[in-house]
Every structure is written in C-alpha cells, then in structure tokens.
C-alpha atoms as a PDB file:
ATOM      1  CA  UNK A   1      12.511  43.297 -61.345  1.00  0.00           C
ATOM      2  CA  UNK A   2      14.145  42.087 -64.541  1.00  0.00           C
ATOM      3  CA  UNK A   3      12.786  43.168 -67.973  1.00  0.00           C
ATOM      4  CA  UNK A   4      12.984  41.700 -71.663  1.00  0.00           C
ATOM      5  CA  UNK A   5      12.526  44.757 -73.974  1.00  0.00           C
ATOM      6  CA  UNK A   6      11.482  44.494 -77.973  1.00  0.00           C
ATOM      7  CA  UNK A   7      12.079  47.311 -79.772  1.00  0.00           C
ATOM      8  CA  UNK A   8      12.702  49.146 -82.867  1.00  0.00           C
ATOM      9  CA  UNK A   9      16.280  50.601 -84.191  1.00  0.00           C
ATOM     10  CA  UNK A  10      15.051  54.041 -84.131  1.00  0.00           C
ATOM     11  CA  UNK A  11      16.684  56.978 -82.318  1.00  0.00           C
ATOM     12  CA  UNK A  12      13.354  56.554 -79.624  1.00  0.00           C
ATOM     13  CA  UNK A  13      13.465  53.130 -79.034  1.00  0.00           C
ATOM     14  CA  UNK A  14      16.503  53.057 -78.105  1.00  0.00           C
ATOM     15  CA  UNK A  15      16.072  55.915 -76.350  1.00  0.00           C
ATOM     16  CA  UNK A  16      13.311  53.824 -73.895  1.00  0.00           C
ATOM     17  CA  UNK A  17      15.682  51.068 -74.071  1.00  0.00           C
ATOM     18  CA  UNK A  18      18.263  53.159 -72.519  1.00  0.00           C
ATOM     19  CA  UNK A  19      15.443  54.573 -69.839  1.00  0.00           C
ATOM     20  CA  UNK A  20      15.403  51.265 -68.914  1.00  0.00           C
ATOM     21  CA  UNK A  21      18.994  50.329 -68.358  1.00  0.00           C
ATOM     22  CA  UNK A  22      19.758  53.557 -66.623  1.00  0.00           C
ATOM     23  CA  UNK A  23      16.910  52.624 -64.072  1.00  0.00           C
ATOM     24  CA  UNK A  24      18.401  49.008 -64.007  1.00  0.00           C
ATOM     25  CA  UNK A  25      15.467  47.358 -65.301  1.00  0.00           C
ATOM     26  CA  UNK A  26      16.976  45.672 -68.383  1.00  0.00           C
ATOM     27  CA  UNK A  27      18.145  42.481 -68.480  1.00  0.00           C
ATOM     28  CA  UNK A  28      17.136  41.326 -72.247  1.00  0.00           C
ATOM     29  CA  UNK A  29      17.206  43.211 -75.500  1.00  0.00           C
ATOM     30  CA  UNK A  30      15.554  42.840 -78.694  1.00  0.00           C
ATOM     31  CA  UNK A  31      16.193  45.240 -81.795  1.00  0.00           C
ATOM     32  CA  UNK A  32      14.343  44.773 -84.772  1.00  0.00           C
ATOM     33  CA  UNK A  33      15.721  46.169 -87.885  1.00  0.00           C
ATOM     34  CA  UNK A  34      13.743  49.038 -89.094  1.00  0.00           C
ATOM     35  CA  UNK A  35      13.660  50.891 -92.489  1.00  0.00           C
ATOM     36  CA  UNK A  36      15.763  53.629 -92.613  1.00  0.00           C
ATOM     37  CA  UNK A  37      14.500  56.556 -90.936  1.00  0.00           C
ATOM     38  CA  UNK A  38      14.715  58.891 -93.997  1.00  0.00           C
ATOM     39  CA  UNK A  39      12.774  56.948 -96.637  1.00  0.00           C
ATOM     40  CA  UNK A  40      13.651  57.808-100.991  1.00  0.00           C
ATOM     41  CA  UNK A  41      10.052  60.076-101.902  1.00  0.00           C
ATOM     42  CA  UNK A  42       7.639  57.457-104.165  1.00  0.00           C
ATOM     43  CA  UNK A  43       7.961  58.048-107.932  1.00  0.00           C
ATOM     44  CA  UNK A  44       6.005  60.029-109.282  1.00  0.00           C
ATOM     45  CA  UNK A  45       4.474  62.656-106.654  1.00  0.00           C
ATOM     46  CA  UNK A  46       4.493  66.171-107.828  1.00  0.00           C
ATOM     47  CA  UNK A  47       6.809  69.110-106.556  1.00  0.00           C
ATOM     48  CA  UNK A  48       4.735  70.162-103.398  1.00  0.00           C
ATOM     49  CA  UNK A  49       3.892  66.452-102.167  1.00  0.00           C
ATOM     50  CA  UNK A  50       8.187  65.489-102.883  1.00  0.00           C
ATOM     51  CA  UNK A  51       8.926  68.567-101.335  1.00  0.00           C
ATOM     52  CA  UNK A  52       6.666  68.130 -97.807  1.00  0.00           C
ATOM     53  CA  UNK A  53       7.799  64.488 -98.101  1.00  0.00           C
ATOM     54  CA  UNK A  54      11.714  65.156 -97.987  1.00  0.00           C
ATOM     55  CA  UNK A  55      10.899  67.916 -95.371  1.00  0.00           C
ATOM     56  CA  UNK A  56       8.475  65.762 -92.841  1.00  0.00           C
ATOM     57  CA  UNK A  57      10.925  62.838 -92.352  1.00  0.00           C
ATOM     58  CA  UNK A  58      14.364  65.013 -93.135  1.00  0.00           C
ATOM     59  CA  UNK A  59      12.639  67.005 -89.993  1.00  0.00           C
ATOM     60  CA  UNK A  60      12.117  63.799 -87.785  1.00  0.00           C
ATOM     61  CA  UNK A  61      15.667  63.062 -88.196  1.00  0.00           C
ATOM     62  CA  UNK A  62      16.962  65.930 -87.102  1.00  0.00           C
ATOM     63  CA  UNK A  63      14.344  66.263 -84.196  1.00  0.00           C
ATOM     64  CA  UNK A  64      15.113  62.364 -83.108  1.00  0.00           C
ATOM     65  CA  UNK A  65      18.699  63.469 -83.282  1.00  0.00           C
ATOM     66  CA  UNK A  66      18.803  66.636 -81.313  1.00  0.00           C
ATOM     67  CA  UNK A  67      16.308  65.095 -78.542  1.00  0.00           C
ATOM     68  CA  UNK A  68      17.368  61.733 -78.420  1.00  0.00           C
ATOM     69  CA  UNK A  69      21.376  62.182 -79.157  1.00  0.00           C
ATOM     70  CA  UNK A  70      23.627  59.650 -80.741  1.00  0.00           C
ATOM     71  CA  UNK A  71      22.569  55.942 -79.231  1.00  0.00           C
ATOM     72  CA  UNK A  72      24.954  53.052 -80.211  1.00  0.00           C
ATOM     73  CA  UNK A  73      23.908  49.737 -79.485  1.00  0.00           C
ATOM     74  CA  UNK A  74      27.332  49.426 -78.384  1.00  0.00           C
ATOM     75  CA  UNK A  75      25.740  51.069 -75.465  1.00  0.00           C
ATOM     76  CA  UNK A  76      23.779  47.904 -74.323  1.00  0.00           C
ATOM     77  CA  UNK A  77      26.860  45.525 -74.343  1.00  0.00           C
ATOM     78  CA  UNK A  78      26.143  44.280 -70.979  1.00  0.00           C
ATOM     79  CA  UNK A  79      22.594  43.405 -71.450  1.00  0.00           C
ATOM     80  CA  UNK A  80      21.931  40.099 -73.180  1.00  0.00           C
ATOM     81  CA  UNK A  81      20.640  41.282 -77.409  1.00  0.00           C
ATOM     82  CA  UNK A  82      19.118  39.678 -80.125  1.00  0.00           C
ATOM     83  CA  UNK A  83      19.144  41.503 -83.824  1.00  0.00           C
ATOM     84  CA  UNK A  84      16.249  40.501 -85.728  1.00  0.00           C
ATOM     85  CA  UNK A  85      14.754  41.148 -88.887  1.00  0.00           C
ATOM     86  CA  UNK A  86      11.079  41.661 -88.908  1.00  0.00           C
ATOM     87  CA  UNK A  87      10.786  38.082 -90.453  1.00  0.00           C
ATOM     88  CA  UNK A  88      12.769  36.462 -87.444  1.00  0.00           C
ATOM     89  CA  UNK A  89      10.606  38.361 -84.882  1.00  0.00           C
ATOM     90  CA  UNK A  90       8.142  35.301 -84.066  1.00  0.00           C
ATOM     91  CA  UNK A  91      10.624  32.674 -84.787  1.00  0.00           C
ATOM     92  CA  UNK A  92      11.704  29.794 -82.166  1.00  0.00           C
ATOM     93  CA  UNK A  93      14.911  31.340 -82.149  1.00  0.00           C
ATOM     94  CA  UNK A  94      13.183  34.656 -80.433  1.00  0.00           C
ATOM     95  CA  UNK A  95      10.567  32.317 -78.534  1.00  0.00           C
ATOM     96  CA  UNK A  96      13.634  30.092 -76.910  1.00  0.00           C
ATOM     97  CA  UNK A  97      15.809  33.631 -76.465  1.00  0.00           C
ATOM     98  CA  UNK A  98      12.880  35.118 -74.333  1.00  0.00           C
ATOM     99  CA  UNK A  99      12.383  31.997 -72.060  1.00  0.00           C
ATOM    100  CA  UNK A 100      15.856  31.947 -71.374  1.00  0.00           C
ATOM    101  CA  UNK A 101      15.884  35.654 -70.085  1.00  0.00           C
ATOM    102  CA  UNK A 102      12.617  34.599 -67.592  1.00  0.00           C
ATOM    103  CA  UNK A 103      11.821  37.995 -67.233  1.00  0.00           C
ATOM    104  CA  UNK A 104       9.319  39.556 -65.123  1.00  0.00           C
ATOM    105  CA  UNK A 105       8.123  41.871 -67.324  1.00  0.00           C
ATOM    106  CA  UNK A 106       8.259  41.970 -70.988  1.00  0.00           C
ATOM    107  CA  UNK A 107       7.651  45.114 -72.567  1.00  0.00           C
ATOM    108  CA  UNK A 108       7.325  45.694 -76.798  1.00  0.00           C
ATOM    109  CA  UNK A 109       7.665  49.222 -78.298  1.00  0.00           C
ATOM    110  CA  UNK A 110       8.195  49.785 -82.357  1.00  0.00           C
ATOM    111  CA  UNK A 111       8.031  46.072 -83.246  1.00  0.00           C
ATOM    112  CA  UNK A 112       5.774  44.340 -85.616  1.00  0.00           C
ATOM    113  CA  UNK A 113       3.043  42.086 -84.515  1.00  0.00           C
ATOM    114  CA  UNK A 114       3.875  39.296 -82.446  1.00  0.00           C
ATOM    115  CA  UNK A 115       2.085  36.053 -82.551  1.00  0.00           C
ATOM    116  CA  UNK A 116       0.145  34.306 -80.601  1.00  0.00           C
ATOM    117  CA  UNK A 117       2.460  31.678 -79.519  1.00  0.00           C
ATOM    118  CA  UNK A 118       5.366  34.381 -79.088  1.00  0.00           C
ATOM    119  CA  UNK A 119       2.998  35.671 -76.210  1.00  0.00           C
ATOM    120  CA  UNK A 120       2.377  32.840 -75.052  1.00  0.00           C
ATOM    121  CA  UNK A 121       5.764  32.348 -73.595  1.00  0.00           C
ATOM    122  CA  UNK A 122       5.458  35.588 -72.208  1.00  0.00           C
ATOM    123  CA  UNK A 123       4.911  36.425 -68.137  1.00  0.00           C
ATOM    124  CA  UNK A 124       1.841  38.011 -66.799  1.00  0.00           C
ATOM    125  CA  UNK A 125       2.825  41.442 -66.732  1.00  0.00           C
ATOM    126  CA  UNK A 126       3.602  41.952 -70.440  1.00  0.00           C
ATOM    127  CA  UNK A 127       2.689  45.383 -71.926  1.00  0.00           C
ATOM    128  CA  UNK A 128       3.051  47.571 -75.500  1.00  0.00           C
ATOM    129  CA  UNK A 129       4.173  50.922 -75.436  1.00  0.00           C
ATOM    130  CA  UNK A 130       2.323  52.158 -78.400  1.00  0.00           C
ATOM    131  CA  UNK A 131       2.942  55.244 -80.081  1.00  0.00           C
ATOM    132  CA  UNK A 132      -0.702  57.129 -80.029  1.00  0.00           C
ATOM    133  CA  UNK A 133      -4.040  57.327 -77.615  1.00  0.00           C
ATOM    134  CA  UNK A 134      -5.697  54.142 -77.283  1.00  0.00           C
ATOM    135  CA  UNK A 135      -8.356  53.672 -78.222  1.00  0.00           C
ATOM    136  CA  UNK A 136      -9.177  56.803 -80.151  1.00  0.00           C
ATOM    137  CA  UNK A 137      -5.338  56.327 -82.007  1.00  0.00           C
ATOM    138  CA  UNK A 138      -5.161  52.931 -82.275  1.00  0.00           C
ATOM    139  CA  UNK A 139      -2.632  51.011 -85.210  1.00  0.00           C
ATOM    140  CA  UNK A 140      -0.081  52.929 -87.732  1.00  0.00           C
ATOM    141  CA  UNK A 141       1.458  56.274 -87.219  1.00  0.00           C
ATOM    142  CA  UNK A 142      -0.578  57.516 -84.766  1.00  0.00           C
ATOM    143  CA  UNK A 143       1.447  60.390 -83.865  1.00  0.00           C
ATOM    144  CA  UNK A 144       0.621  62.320 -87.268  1.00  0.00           C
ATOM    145  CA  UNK A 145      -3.548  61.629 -87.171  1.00  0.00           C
ATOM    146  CA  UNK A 146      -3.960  63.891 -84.609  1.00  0.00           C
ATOM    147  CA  UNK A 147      -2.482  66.892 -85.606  1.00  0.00           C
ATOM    148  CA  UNK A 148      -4.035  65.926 -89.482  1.00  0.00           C
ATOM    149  CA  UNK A 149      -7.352  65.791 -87.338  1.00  0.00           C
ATOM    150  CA  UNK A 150      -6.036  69.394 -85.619  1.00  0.00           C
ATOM    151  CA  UNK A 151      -6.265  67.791 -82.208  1.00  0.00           C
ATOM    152  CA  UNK A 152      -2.760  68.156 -81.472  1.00  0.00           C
ATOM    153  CA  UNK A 153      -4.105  67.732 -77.977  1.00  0.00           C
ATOM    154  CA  UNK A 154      -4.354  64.037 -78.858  1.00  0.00           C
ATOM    155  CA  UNK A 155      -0.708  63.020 -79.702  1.00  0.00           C
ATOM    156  CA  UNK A 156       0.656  60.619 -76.685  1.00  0.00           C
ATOM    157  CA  UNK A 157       1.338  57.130 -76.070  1.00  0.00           C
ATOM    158  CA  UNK A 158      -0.486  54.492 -74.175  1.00  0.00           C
ATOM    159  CA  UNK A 159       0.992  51.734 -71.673  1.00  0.00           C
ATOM    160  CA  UNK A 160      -1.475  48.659 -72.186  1.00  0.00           C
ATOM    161  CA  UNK A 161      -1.393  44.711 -72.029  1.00  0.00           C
ATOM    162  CA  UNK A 162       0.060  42.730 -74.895  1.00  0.00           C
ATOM    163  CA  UNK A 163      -3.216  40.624 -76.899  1.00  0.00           C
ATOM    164  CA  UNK A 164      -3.174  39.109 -79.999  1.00  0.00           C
ATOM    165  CA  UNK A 165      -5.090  42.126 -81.208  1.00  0.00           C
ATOM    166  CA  UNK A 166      -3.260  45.580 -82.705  1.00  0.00           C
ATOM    167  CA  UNK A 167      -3.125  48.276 -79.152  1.00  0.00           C
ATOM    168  CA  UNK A 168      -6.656  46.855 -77.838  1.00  0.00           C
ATOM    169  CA  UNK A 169      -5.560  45.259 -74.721  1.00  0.00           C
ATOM    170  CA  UNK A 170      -6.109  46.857 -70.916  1.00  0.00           C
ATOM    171  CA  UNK A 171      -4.654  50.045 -70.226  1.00  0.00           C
ATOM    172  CA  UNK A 172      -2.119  51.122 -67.670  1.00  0.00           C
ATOM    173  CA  UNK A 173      -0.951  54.581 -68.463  1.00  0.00           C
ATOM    174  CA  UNK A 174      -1.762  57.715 -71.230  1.00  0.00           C
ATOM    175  CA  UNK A 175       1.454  59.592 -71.526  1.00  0.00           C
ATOM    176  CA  UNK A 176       1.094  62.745 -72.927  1.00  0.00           C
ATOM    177  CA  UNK A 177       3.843  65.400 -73.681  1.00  0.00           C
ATOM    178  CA  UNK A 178       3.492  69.150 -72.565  1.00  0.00           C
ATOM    179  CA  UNK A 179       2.721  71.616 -75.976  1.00  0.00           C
ATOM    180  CA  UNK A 180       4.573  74.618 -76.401  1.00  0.00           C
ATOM    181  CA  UNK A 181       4.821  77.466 -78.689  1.00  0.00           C
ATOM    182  CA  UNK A 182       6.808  77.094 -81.537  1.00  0.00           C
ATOM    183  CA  UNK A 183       6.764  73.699 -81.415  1.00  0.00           C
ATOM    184  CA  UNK A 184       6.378  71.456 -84.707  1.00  0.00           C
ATOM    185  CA  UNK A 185       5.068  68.021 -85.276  1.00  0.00           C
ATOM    186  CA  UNK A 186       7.999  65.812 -84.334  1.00  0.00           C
ATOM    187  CA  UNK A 187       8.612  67.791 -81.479  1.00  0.00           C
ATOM    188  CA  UNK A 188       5.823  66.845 -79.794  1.00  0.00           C
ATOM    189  CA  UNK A 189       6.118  63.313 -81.232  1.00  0.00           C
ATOM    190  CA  UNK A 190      10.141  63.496 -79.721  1.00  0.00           C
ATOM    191  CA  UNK A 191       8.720  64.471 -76.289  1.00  0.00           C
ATOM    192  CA  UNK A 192       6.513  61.916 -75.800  1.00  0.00           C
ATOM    193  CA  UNK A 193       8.567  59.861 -76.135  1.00  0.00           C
ATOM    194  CA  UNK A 194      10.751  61.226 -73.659  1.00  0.00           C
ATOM    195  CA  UNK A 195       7.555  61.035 -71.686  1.00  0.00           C
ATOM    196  CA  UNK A 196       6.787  57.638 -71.699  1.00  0.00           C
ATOM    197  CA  UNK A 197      10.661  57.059 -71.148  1.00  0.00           C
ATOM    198  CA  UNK A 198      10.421  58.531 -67.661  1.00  0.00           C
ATOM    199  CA  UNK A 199       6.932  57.095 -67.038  1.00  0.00           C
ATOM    200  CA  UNK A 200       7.496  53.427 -67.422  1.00  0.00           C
ATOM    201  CA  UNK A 201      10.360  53.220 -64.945  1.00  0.00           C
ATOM    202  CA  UNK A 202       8.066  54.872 -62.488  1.00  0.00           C
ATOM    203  CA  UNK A 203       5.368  52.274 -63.380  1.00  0.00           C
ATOM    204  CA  UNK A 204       7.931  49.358 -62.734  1.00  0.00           C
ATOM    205  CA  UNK A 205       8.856  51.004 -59.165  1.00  0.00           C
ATOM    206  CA  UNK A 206       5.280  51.069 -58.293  1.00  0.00           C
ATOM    207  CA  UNK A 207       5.410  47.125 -59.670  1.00  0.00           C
ATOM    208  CA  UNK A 208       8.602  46.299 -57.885  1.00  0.00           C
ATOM    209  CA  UNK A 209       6.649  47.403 -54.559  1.00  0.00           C
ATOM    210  CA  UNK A 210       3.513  45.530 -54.945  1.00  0.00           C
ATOM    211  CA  UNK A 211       1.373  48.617 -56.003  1.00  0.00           C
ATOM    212  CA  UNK A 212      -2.058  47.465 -57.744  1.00  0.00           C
ATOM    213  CA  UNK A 213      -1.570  49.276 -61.670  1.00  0.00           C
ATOM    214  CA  UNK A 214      -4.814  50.576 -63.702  1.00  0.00           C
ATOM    215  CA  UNK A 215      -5.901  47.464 -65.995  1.00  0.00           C
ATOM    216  CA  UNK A 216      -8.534  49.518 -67.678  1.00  0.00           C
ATOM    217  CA  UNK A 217     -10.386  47.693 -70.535  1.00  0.00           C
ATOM    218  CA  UNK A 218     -10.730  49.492 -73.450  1.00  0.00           C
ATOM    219  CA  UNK A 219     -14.490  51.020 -73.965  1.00  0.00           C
ATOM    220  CA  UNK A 220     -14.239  52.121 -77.412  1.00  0.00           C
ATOM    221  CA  UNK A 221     -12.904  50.237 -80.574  1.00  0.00           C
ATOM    222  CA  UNK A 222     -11.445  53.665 -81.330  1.00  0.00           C
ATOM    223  CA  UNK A 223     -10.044  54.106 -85.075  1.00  0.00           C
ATOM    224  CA  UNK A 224      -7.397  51.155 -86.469  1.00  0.00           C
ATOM    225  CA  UNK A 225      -5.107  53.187 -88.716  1.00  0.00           C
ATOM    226  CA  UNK A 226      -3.252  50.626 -91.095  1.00  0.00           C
ATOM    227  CA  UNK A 227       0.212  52.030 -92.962  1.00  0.00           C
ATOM    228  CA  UNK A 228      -1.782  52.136 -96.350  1.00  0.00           C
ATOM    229  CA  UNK A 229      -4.173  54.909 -94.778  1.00  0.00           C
ATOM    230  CA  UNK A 230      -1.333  57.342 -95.229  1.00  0.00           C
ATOM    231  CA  UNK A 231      -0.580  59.250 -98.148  1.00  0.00           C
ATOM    232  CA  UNK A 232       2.024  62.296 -98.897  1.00  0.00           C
ATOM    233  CA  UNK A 233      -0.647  64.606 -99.709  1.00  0.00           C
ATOM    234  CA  UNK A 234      -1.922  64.333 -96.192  1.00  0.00           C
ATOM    235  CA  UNK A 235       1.163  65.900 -95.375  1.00  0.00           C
ATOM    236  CA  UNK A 236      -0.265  69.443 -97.553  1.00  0.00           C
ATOM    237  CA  UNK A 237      -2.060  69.921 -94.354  1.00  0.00           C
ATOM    238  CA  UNK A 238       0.432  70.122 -91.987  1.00  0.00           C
ATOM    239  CA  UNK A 239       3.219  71.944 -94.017  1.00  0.00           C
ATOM    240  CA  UNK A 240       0.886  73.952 -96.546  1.00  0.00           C
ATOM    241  CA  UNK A 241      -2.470  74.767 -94.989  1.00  0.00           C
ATOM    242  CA  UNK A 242      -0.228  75.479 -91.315  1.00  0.00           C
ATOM    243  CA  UNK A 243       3.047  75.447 -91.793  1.00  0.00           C
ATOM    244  CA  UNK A 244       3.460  73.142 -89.214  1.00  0.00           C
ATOM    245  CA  UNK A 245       2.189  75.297 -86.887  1.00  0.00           C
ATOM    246  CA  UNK A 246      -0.814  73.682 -85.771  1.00  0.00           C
ATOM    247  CA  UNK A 247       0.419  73.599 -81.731  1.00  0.00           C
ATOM    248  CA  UNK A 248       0.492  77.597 -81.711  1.00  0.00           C
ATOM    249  CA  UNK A 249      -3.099  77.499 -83.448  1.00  0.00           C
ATOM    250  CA  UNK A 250      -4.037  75.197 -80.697  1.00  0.00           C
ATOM    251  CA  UNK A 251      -2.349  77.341 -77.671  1.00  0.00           C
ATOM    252  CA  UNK A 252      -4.205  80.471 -79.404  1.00  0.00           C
ATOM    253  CA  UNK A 253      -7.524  78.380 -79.031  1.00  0.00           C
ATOM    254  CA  UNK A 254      -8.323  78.716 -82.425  1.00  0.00           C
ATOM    255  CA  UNK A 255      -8.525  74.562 -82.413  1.00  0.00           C
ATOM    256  CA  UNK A 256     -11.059  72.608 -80.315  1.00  0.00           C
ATOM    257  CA  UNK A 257     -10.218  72.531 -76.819  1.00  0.00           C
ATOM    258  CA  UNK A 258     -11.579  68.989 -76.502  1.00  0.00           C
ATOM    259  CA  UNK A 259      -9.617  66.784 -73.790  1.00  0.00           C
ATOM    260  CA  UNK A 260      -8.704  62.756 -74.391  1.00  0.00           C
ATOM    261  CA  UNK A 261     -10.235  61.136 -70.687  1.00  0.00           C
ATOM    262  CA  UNK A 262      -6.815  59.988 -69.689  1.00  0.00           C
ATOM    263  CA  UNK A 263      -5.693  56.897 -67.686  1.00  0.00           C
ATOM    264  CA  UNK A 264      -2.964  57.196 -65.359  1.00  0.00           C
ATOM    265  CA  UNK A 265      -1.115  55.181 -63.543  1.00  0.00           C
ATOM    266  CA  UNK A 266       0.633  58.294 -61.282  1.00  0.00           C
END
C-alpha cells in the first residue's frame, strides 16, 4: 500500500507525514510552503488584542514544538519530495509528479485547494485530513471555533474523500483527542493531531486487508468558516473572558455537555 502525501510545512504535518513513513506507508511527499508559524500582529490593534495575538500563536509554537519535536525534512530523504509554493500546488509539474508516484492512496492535510483536474489524476481512495468536525467545522481554522463557541468538546479532525468542494466529501473517520485538566487551546489542537497521526495508519491496515471503510455522506452543510471570519478580538474570549481555560470549565460541567455524533472507522 503505497501513499502520495500533500502537506503543509508545519510542525503537525510533518508530524503525520512522519506517522506515515514510520508505518511504511509513504512513498511520495509533497510540502507546501506555509507562512511562518508566528505571524508580525496587524497594525494598528490595541494593547489587549496585540497582546492575546503575540500570546495565541507564540503559544502554538511552543505547544507544536514540545508535542511534535524538531522535524527536518532531511528526515524524509528516502521518500521521493516535491517543495511547492502554494501557487505551484495545481501546476502540471505537481499533476505529472503525482502520476509518476501511482500511488494507491493519496492523502492531503494543510494544503490549499486543489483543482479539479489535480484530482482528477488522483486514485480512488483519495482522502483530506482536515483539521475540525465535518460538517459542523467545516473550512478555516476550525480548531479555534469550537472552543470560541465553548464546545471544546467539538475540536477534532475528520478523515473524508477529496471533492472539488472545501471538507464536504464522504466521511471515513472523526478523530477526536482526549481533554484534560489544565489543558489550553493548542493542546488539544497538538493532540489531535497526534490523534489522527495514529488513526490513519490504522485506517490504511484495515485498507491494505480488504476491510470495507465508512463512506458516510455528509447530512448537514455544517458552517464554512473562510480565513476572513477571524479576527484578534475573538481571541478576548479565550485569553480574557477564560484565560484559556475553557477545557477545565468544560470538565467542571459548567459548559454544555452536548456530544458531536461521531463516525468511526475503529
């Protein structure tokens, strides 16, 4: 079972990549270049808004750091790579690259959207790891709307088939990290990814041995978050209002109890 992998240059996706290569999955490796993970504050936001701002992504840093480790891409030297830049993603050069892997499963996680005659060269089993609950947490940074929402609860990633349209094709898997006390935002948003590191190589062993995989259609358009929904001052919320301890409010059931109806593949 060989895989072709697209992915981000984050700490966590290479993280999954390396899931993958441990489990001896990867064959092919994409990395798109992605901004830096500590973006400069936008001019002009007052002291509270620059001040959660520098904290909230100094804080995924360090939490993508201490979970994740140091992961050079020197570390995939024996897989076949491709660096791109998000405006090389859907170019022939990518399209001819992926052919000449011929994968059996091609899997995208912290890319940009891919067109429709990228998938088109793509095999039947060709899935998105996307960073939120489909279809409730469908689109941009869909890790922070739930705990803005206080539904901590709700903060996992979904396995589902590749379409043409942003995290609305069939299902395979919710992966959803354990909450614990203490824990902050990217902690949880660290250990799902973690989670969905250790569940998609046991979804490609139940693959590799001909077991049938959910291929649930989605039910509900959900929300589409775009990038432009998101604002500093949402982060007065988490940091002011709770100092980011919106978990422990949720273990301590002063948060709604309500449960996502999950789709497993295991």
């Amino acid at each position: 079972m060989e895989v072709v992998f697209l992915t981000g240059s984050h700490p966590r996706h290479l993280h999954v990549a390396k899931c993958l290569l441990e489990a001896g999955f990867l064959k092919g490796l994409l990395i798109e270049k992605r901004p830096n993970l500590i973006p400069n504050p936008p001019a002009g936001l007052n002291e509270i808004d620059r001040n959660n701002f520098i904290r909230h992504f100094a804080d995924r840093a360090e939490a993508e750091a201490g979970t994740f480790g140091e992961i050079s891409e020197d570390f995939f030297e024996k897989v076949n790579k491709i660096n791109v830049t998000k405006e090389e993603l859907n170019s022939n050069r990518v399209k001819e690259w992926v052919k000449a892997q011929t994968p059996d499963v091609v899997i995208s996680y912290g890319v940009h959207m891919l067109s429709d005659e990228l998938l088109d060269e793509f095999p039947e089993y060709s899935w998105n790891i996307h960073g939120g609950l489909s279809p409730w947490y469908r689109g941009c940074i869909t890790l922070f709307w739930p705990f803005y929402f206080l539904q901590p609860n709700w903060a996992g990633m979904t396995i589902h088939y590749l379409t043409s349209k942003l995290d609305a094709g069939h299902i395979i898997h919710h992966s959803v990290p354990e909450l614990k006390y203490g824990d902050g935002i990217h902690d949880v948003a660290t250990r799902a990814v973690v989670q969905v590191g250790e569940d998609i190589v046991k979804i490609l062993k139940k693959l590799e041995l001909g077991v049938e995989l959910p291929k649930e259609r989605q039910k509900s358009s959900g929300k589409l978050f775009l990038a432009r929904d998101w604002k500093p001052q949402h982060l007065r919320l988490i940091y002011n209002t709770f100092d980011n301890d919106i978990v422990d409010q949720y273990l301590d059931g002063n948060l709604s109890k309500l449960e996502p109806q999950l789709i497993r593949a295991f």
